[in-house]
Structures are given as C-alpha cells and as structure tokens.
N, C-alpha and C. Protein backbone atom coordinates (compact mmCIF):
# COMPACT_ATOMS: atom_id res chain seq x y z
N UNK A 1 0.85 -1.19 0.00
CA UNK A 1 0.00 0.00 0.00
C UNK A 1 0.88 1.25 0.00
N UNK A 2 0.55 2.23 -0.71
CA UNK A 2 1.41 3.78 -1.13
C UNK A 2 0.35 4.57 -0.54
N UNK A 3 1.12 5.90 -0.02
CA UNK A 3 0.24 7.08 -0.05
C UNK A 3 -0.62 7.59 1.27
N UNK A 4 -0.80 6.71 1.74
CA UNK A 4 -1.10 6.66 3.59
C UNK A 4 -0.72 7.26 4.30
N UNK A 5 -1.54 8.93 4.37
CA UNK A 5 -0.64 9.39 5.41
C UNK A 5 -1.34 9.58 6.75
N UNK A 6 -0.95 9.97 7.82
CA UNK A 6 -1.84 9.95 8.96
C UNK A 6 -1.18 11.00 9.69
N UNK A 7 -2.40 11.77 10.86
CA UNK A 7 -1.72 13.30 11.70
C UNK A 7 -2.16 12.12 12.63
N UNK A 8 -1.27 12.71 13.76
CA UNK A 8 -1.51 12.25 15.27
C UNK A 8 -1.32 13.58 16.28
N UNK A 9 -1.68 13.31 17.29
CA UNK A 9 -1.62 14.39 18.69
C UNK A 9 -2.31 14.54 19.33
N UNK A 10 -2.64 15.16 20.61
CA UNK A 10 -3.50 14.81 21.38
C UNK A 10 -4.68 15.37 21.53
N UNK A 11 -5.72 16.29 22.28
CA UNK A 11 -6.60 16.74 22.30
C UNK A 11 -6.13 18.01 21.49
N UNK A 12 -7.28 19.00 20.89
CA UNK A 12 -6.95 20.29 20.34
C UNK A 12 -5.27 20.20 20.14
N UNK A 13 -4.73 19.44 19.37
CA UNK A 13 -3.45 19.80 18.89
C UNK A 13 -3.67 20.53 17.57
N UNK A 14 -5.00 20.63 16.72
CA UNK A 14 -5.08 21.25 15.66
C UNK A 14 -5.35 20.36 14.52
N UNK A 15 -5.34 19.10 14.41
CA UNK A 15 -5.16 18.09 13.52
C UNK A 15 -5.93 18.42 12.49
N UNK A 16 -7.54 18.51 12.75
CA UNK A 16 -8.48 19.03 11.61
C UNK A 16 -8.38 20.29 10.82
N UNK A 17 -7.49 21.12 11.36
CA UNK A 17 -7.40 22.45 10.88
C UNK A 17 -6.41 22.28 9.76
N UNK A 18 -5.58 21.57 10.12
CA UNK A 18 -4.30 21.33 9.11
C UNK A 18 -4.51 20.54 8.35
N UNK A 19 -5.15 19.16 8.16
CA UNK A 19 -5.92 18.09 7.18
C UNK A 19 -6.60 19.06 5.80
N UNK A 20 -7.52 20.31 6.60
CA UNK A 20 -8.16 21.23 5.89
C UNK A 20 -7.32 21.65 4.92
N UNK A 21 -6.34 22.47 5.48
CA UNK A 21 -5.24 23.37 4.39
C UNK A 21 -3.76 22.18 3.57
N UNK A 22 -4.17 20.77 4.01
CA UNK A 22 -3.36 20.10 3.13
C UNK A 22 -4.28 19.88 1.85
N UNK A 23 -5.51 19.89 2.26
CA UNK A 23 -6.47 19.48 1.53
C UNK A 23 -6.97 20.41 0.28
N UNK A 24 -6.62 21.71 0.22
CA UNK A 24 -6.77 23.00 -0.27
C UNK A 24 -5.58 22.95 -1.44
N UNK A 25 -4.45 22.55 -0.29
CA UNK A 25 -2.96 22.49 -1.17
C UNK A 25 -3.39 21.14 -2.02
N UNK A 26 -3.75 20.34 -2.04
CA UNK A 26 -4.19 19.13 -3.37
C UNK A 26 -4.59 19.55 -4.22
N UNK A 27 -5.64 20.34 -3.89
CA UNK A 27 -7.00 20.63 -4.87
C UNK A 27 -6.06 21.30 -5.65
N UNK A 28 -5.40 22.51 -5.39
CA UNK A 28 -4.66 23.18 -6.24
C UNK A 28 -3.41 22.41 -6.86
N UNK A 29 -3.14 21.35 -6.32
CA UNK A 29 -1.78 20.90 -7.18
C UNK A 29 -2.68 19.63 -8.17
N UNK A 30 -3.85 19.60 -7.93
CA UNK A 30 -4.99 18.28 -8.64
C UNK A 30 -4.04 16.95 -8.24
N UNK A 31 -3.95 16.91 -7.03
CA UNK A 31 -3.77 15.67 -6.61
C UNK A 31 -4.55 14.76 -5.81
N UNK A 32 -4.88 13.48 -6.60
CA UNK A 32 -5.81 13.11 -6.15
C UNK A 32 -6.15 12.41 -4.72
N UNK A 33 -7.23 12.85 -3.79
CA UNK A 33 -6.88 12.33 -2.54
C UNK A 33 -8.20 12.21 -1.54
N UNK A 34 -8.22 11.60 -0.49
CA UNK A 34 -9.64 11.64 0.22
C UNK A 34 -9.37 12.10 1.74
N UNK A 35 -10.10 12.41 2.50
CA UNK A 35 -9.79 12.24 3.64
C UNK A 35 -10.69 11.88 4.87
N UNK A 36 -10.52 11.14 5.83
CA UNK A 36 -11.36 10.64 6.83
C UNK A 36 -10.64 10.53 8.06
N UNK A 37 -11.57 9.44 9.06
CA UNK A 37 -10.66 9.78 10.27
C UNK A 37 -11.15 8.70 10.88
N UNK A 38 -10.27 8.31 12.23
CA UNK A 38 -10.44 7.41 13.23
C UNK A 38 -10.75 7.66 14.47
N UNK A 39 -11.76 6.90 15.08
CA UNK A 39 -12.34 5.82 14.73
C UNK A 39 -13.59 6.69 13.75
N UNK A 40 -13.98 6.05 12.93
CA UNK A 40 -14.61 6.62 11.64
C UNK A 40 -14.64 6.95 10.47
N UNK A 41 -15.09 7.35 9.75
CA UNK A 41 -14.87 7.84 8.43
C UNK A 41 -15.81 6.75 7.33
N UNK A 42 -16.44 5.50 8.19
CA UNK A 42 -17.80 5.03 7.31
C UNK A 42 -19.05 4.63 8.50
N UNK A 43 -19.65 4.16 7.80
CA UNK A 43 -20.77 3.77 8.59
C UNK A 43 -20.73 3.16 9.99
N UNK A 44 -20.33 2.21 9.73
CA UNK A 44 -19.74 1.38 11.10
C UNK A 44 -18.96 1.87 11.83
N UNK A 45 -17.43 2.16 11.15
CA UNK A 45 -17.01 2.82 12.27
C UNK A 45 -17.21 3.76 12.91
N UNK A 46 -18.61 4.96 12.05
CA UNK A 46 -19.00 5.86 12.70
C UNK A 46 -20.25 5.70 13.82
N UNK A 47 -20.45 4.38 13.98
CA UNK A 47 -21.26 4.24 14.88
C UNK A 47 -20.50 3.71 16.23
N UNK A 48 -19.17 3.05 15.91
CA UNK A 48 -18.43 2.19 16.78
C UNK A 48 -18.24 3.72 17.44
N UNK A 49 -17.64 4.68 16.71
CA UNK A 49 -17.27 5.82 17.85
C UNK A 49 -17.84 6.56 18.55
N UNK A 50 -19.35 7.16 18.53
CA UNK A 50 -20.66 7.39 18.89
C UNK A 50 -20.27 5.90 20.37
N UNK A 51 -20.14 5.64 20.17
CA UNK A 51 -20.63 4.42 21.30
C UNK A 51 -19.01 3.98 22.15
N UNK A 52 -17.84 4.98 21.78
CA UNK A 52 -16.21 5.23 22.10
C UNK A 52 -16.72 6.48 22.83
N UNK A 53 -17.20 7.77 22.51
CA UNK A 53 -17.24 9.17 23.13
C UNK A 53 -18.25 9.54 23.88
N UNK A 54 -19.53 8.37 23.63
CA UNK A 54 -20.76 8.43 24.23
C UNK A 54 -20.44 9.21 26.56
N UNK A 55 -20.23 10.35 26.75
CA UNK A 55 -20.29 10.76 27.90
C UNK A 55 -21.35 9.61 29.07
N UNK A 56 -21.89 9.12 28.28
CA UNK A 56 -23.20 8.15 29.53
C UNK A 56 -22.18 7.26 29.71
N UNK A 57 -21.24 6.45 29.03
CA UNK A 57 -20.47 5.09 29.14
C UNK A 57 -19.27 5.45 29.60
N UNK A 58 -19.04 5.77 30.83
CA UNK A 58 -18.28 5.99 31.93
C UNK A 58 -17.82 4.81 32.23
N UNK A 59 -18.80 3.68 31.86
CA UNK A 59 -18.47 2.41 32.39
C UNK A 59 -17.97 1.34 31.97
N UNK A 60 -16.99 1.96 30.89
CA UNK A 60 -16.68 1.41 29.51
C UNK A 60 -15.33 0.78 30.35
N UNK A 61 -14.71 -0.16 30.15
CA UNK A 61 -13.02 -0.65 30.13
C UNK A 61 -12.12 -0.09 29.73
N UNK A 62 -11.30 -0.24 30.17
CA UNK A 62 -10.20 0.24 29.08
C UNK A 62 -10.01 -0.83 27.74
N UNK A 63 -10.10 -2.16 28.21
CA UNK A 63 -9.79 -3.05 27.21
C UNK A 63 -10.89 -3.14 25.97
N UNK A 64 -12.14 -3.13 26.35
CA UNK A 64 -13.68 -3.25 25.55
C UNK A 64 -13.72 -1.86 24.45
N UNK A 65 -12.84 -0.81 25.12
CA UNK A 65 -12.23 0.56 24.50
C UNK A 65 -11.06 0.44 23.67
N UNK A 66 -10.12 0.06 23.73
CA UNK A 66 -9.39 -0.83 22.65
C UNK A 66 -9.76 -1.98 21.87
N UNK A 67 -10.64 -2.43 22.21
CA UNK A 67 -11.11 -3.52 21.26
C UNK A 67 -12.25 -2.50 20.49
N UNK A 68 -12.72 -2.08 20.42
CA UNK A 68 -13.95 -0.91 19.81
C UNK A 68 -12.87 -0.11 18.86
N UNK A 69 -11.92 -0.07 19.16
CA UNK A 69 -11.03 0.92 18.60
C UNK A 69 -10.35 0.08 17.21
N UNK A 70 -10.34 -1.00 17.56
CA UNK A 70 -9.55 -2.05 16.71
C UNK A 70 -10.52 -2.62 15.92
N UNK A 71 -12.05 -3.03 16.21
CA UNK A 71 -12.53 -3.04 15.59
C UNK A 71 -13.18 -2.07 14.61
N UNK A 72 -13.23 -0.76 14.70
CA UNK A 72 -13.25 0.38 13.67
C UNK A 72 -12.39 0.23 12.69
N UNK A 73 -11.11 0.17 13.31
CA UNK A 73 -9.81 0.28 12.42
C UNK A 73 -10.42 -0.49 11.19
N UNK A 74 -10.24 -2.16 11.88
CA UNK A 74 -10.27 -3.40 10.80
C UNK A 74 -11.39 -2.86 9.74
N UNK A 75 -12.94 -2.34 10.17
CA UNK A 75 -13.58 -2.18 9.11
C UNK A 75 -13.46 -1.46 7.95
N UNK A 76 -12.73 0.38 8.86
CA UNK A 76 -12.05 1.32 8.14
C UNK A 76 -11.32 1.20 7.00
N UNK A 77 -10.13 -0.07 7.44
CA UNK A 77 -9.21 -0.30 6.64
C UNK A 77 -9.95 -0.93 5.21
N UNK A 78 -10.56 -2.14 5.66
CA UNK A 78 -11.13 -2.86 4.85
C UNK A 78 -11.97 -2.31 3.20
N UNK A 79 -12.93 -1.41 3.81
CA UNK A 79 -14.11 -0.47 3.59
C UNK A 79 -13.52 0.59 2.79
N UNK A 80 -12.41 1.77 3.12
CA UNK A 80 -12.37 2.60 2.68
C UNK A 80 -10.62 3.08 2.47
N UNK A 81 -9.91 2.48 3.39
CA UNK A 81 -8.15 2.77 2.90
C UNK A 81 -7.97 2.13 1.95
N UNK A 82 -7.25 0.91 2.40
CA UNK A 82 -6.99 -0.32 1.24
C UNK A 82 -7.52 0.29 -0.43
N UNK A 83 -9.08 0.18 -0.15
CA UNK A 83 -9.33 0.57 -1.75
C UNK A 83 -9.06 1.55 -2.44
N UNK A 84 -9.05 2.72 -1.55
CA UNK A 84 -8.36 4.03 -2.04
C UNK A 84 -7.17 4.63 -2.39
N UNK A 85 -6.27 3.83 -1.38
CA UNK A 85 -5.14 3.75 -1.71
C UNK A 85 -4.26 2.85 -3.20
N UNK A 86 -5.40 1.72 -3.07
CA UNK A 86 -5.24 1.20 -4.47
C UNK A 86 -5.59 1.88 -5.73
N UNK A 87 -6.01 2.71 -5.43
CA UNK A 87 -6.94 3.49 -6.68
C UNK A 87 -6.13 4.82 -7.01
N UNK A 88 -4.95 4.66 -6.46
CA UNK A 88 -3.95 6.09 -6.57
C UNK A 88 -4.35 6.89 -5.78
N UNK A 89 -5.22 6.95 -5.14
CA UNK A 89 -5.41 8.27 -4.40
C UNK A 89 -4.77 8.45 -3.36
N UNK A 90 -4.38 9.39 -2.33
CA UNK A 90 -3.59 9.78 -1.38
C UNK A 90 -4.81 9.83 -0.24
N UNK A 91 -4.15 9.22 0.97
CA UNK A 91 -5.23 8.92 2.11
C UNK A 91 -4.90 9.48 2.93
N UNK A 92 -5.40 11.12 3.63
CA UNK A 92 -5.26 11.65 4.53
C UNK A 92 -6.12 11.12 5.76
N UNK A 93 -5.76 10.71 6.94
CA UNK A 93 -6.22 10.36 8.02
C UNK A 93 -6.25 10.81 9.39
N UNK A 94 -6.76 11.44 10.16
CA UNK A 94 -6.91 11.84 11.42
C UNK A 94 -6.83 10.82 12.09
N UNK A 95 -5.83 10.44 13.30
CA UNK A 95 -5.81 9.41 13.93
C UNK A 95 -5.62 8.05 13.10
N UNK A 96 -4.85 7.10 13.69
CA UNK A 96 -4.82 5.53 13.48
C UNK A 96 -3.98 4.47 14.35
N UNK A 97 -3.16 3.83 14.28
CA UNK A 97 -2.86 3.10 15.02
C UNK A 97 -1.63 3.95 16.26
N UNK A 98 -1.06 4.79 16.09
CA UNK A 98 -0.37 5.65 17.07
C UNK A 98 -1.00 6.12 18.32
N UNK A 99 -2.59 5.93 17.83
CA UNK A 99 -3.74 7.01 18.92
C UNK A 99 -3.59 5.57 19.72
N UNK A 100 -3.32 4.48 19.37
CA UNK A 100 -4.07 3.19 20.37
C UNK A 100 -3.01 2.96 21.22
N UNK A 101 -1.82 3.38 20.58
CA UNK A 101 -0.27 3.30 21.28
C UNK A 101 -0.20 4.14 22.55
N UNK A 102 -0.96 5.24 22.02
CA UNK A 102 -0.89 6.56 23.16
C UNK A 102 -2.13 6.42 24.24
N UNK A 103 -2.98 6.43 23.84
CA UNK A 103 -4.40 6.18 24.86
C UNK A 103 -4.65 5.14 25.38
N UNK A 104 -4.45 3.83 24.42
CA UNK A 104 -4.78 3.02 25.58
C UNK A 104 -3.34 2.10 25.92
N UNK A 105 -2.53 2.07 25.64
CA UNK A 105 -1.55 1.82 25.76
C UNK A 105 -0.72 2.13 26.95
N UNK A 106 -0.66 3.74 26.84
CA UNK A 106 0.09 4.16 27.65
C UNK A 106 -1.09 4.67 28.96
N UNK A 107 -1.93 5.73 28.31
CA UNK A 107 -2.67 6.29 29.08
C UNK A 107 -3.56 5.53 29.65
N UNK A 108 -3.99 4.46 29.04
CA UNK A 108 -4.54 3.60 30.22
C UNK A 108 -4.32 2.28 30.67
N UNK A 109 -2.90 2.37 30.64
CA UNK A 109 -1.77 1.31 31.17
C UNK A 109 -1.97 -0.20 30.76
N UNK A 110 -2.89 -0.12 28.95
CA UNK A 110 -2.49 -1.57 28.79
C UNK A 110 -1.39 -2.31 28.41
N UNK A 111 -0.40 -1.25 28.05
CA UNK A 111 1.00 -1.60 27.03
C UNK A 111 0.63 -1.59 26.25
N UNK A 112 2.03 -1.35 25.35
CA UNK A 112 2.14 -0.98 23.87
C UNK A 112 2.03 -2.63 23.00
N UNK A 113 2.81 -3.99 23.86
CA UNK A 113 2.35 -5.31 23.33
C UNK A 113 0.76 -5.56 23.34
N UNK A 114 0.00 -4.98 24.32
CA UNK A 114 -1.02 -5.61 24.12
C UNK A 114 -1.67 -4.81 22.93
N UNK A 115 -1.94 -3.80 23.25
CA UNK A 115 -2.27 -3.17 21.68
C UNK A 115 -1.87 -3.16 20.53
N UNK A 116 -0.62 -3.39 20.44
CA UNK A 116 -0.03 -3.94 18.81
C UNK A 116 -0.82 -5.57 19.07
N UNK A 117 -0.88 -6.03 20.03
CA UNK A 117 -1.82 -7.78 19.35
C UNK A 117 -3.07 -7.20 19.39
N UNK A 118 -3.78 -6.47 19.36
CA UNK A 118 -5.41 -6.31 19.82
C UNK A 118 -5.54 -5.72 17.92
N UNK A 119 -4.02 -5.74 17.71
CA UNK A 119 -4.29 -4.17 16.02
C UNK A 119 -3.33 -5.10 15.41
N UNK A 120 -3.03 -6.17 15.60
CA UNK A 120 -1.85 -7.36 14.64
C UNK A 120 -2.59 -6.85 13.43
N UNK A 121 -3.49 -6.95 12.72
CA UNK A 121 -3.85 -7.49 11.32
C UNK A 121 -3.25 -5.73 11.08
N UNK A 122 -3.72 -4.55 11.49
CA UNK A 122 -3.27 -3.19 10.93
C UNK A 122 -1.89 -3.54 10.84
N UNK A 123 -1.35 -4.10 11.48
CA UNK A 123 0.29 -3.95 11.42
C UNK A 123 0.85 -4.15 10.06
N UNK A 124 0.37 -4.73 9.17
CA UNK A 124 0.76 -5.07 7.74
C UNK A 124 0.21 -3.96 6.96
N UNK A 125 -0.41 -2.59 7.39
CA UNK A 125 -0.73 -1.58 6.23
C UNK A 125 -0.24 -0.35 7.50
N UNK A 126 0.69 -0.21 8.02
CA UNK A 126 0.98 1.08 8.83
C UNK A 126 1.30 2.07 7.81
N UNK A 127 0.64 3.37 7.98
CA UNK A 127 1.16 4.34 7.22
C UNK A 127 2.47 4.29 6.78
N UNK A 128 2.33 4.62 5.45
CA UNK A 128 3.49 5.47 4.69
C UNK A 128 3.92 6.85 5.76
N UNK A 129 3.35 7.40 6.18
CA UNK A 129 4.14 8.98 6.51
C UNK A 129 3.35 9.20 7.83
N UNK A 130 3.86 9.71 9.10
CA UNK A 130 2.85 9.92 10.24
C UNK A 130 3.21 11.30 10.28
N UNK A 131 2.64 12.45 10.51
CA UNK A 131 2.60 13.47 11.76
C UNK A 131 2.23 13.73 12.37
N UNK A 132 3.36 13.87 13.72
CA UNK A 132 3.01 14.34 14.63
C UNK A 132 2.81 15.58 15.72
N UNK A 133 1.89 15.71 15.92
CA UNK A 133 1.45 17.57 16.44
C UNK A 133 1.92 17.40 17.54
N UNK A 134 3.00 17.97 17.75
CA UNK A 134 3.77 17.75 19.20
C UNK A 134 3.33 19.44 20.21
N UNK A 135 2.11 19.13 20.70
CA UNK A 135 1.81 20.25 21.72
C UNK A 135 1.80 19.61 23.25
N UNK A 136 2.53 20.44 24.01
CA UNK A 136 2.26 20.07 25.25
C UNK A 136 0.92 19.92 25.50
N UNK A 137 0.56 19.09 26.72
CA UNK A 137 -0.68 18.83 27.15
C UNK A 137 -1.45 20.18 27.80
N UNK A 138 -0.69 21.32 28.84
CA UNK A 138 -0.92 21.87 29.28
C UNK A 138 -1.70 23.19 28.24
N UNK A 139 -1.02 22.93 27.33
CA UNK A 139 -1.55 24.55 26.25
C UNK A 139 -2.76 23.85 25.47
N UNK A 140 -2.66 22.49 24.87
CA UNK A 140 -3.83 21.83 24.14
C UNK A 140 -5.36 22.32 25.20
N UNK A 141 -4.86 21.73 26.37
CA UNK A 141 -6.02 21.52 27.20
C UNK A 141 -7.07 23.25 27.18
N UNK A 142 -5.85 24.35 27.49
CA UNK A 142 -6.49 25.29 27.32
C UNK A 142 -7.32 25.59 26.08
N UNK A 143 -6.75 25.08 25.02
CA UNK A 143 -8.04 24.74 24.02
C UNK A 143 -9.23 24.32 24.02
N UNK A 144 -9.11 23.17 25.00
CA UNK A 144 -10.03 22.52 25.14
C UNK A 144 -10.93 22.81 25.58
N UNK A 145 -10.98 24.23 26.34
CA UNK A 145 -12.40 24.80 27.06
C UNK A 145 -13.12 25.69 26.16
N UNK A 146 -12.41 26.12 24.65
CA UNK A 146 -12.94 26.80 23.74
C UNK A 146 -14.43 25.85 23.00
N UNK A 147 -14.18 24.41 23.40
CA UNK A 147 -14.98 23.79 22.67
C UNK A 147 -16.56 24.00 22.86
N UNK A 148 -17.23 23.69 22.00
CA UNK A 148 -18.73 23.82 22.75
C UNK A 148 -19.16 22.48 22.97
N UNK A 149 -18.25 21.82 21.85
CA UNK A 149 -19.05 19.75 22.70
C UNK A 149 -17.99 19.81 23.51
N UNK A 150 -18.36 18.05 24.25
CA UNK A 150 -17.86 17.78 25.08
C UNK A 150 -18.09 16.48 24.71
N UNK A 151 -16.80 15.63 24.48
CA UNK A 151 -17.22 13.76 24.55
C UNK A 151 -16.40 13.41 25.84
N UNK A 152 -16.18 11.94 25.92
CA UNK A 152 -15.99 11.10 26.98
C UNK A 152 -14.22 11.14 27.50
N UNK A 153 -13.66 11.32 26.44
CA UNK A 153 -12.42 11.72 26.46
C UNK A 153 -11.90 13.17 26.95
N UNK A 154 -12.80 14.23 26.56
CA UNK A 154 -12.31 15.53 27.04
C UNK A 154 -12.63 15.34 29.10
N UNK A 155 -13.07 14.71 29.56
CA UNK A 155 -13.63 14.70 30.55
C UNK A 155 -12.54 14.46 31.94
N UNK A 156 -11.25 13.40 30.87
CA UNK A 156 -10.18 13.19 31.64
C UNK A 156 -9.22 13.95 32.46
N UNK A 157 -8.30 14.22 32.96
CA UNK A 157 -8.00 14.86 34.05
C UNK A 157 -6.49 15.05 33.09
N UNK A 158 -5.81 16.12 33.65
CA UNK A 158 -4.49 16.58 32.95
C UNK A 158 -3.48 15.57 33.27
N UNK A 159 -3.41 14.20 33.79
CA UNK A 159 -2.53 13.65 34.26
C UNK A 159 -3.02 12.79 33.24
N UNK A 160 -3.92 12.18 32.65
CA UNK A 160 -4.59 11.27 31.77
C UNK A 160 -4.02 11.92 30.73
N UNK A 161 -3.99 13.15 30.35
CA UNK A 161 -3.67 13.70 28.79
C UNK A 161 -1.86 13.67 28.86
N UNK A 162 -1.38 13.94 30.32
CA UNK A 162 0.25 13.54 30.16
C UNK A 162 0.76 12.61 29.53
N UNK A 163 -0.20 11.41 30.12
CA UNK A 163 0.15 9.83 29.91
C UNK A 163 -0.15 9.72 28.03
N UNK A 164 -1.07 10.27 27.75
CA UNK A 164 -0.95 10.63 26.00
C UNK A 164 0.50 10.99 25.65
N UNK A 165 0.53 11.79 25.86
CA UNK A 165 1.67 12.98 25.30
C UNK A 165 3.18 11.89 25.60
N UNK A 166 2.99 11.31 26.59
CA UNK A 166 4.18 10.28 26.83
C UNK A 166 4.08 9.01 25.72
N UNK A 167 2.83 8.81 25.88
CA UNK A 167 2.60 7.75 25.16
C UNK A 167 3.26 8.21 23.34
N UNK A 168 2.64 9.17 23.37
CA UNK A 168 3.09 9.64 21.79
C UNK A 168 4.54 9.47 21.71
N UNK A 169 5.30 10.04 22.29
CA UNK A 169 6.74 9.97 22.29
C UNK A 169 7.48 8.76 22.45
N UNK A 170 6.88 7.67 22.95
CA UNK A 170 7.35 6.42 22.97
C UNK A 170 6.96 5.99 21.39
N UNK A 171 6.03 6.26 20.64
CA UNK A 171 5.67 5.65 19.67
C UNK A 171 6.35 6.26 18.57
N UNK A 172 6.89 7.48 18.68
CA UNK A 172 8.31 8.12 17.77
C UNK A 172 9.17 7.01 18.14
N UNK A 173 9.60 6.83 18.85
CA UNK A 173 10.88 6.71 19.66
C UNK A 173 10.51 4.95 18.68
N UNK A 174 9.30 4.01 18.87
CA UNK A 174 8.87 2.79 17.83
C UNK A 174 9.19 2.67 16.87
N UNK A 175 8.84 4.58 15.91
CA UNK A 175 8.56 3.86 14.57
C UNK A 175 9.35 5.39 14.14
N UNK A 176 10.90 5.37 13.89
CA UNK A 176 11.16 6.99 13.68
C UNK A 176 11.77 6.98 12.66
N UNK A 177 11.24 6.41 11.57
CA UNK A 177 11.30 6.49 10.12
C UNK A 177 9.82 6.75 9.97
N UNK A 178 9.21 6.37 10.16
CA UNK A 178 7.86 6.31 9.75
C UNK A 178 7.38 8.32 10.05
N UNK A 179 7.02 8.55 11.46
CA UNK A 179 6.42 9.22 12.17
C UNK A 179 7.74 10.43 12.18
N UNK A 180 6.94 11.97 11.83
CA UNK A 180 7.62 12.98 12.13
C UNK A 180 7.45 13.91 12.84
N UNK A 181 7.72 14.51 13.20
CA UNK A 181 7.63 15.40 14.94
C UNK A 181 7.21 16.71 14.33
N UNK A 182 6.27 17.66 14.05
CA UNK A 182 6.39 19.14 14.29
C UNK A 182 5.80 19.57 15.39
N UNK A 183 6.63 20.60 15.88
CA UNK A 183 6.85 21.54 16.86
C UNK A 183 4.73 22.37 16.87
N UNK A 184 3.85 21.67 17.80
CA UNK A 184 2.93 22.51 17.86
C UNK A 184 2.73 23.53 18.58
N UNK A 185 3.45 24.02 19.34
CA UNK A 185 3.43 25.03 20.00
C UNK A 185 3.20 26.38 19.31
N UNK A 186 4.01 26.18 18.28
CA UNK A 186 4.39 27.86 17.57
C UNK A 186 3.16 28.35 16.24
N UNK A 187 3.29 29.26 16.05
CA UNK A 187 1.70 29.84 15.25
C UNK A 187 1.20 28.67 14.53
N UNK A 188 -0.15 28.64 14.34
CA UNK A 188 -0.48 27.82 13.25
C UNK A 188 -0.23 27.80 12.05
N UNK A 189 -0.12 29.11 11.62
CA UNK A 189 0.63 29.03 10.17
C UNK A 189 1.74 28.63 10.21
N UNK A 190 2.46 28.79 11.36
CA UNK A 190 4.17 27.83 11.27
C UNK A 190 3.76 26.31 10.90
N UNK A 191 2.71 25.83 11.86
CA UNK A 191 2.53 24.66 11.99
C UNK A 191 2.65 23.89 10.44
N UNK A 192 1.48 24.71 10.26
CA UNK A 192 0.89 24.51 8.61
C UNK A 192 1.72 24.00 7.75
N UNK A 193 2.61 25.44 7.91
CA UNK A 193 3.96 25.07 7.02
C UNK A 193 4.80 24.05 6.78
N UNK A 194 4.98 23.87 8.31
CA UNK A 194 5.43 22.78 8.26
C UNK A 194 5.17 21.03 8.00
N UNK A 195 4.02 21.21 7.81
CA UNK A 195 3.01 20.04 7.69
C UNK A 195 2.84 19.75 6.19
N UNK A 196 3.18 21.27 5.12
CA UNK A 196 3.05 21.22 3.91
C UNK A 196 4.40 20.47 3.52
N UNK A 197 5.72 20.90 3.87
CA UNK A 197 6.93 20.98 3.63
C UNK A 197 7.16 19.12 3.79
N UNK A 198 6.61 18.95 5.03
CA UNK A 198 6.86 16.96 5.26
C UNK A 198 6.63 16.44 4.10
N UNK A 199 5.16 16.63 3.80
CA UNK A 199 4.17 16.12 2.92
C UNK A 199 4.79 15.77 1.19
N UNK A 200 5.13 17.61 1.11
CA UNK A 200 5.22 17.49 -0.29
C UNK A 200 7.04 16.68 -0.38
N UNK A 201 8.04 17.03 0.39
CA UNK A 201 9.16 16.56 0.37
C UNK A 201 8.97 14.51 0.44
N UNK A 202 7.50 14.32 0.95
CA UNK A 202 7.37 12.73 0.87
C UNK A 202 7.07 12.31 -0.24
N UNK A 203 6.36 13.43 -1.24
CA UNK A 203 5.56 12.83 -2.33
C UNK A 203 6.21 13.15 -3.29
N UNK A 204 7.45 14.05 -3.56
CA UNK A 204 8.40 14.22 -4.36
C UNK A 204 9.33 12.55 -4.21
C-alpha cells in the first residue's frame, strides 16, 4: 500500500485544521486524494465511535475501549483505505494506530504489546508517513475549554492527557522512520507550514 498518510496528537493539537489546508494544497496541485478519520470515516465505524465518546459510558473498560477501537480500524481499513489507496489516491487520516499506542496503551496502562496484538492485522498496512502535532498537554487543554461539545475523552484529568503525550513519544521513539515530529506550539501558520513541507518533500 502507497500514499497513507496519517496526523496524530493529542486533544486540540489542531489536527483538523491542518488536514483542511493540506487538503486545499491538493485541490490546487490536482492531486488526487480523500480524507477521513479514526475511529470513523464510514458507517460502522461511525457508529463504533458514537458508542467510544458516548459521555453516559463511563463504564466502559479500558480493554472493551481498545477492542472498539480495533474493531473500527479493521472495518475502516477494509471499507475505505486499502481501496483508495489502491486506486492512486492519497489517504489523509486523522488518527490511526499511534492514537491506540498513546491512549490506551500508555494512558490507560495496557502496554504498547497488548495493543499492537489487539491491532496485529493493521500492522501489515501502517502508514506510509505519520505526523506528529507535538503540543504540550498543558496549552492543548487550554483549548479545550474553547470547545462547545464535550465527549468522553475531554472529561479526563491533565494527568490522563500527560500519559498521551508520553505515550506519543514512545511511539516516535517505535517507529522513527515512519512518524515525524512538528513543533505545535508555535503559530499555526508555522505549523501549517510545516506540515506542507513533510508532505510534499514525501511525495516528491
């Protein structure tokens, strides 16, 4: 599989904002491409995540939460990467197997073995190209009160979003050919930039 690329980072790191303006930069270079996200981006998995963020299911596992997560993936993949990617097109993705490394992995202390076996079958289509929105937890979070929703995840406590942010950095530290680091702290148009510059230097 070619062309797979995926953003990672943690709460309000910006991910959708920048997907947007890679997405702008295609249109204008007519390159062909789609974009979706995890857990989601079809039917099923958009119901699996509705029933991942649902605020009432407090009473969810951590493990039954990685398995929900893995089962999105598998359909995702199945359903809508794989074929797209076969079809030449370029697959922009919000979230994928890095988010399972970081959240439930780290942040909710299942390990990084158990979640690479819970996601074995993804392991044979890992992105071509990762980025990663490297914002501290502390400045994301202040984002986070700009929001007007609220799912099951924003609800967690700043020590829960550390264990992300750690988690992320172990999963560079995994895969550091794959996955590239920009600096989210600094303006968004820096960000941007820099998000253009990975991209197009991958597809050259």
């Amino acid at each position: 599989m070619k062309n797979f690329i995926t953003f990672e980072g943690g709460e309000c790191s910006g991910k959708t904002t920048i997907i947007g303006e890679i997405s702008k930069l295609f249109d204008e270079m007519k390159i062909k491409y789609i974009t979706t996200r995890e857990p989601g981006g079809i039917k099923i998995a958009e119901k699996i995540r509705s029933i991942i963020l649902d605020v009432d299911n407090k009473e969810m596992t951590s493990e039954t939460e990685a398995l929900l997560y893995a089962a999105a993936r598998m359909q995702h993949l199945s359903e809508k990467v794989i074929p797209m990617c076969n079809q030449g097109y370029v697959v922009l993705c919000d979230r994928f197997l890095d988010s399972s490394i970081a959240y439930q992995g780290f942040a909710r202390g299942l390990g990084v073995d158990k979640v690479l076996n819970i996601n074995s079958f993804a392991l044979e289509y890992l992105p071509d190209l990762t980025i990663f929105i490297d914002v501290k937890p502390e400045i994301a979070l202040k984002r986070l009160t700009l929001r007007d929703k609220t799912d099951r995840l924003d609800l967690e406590t700043i020590d829960f979003h550390k264990k992300v942010y750690q988690g992320y950095k172990e999963a560079v530290k995994l895969y550091p050919n794959r996955i590239k680091v920009v600096n989210g702290n600094q303006s968004l148009e820096n960000v941007i930039s820099d998000c253009k510059k990975i991209i197009l230097d991958y597809l050259r």
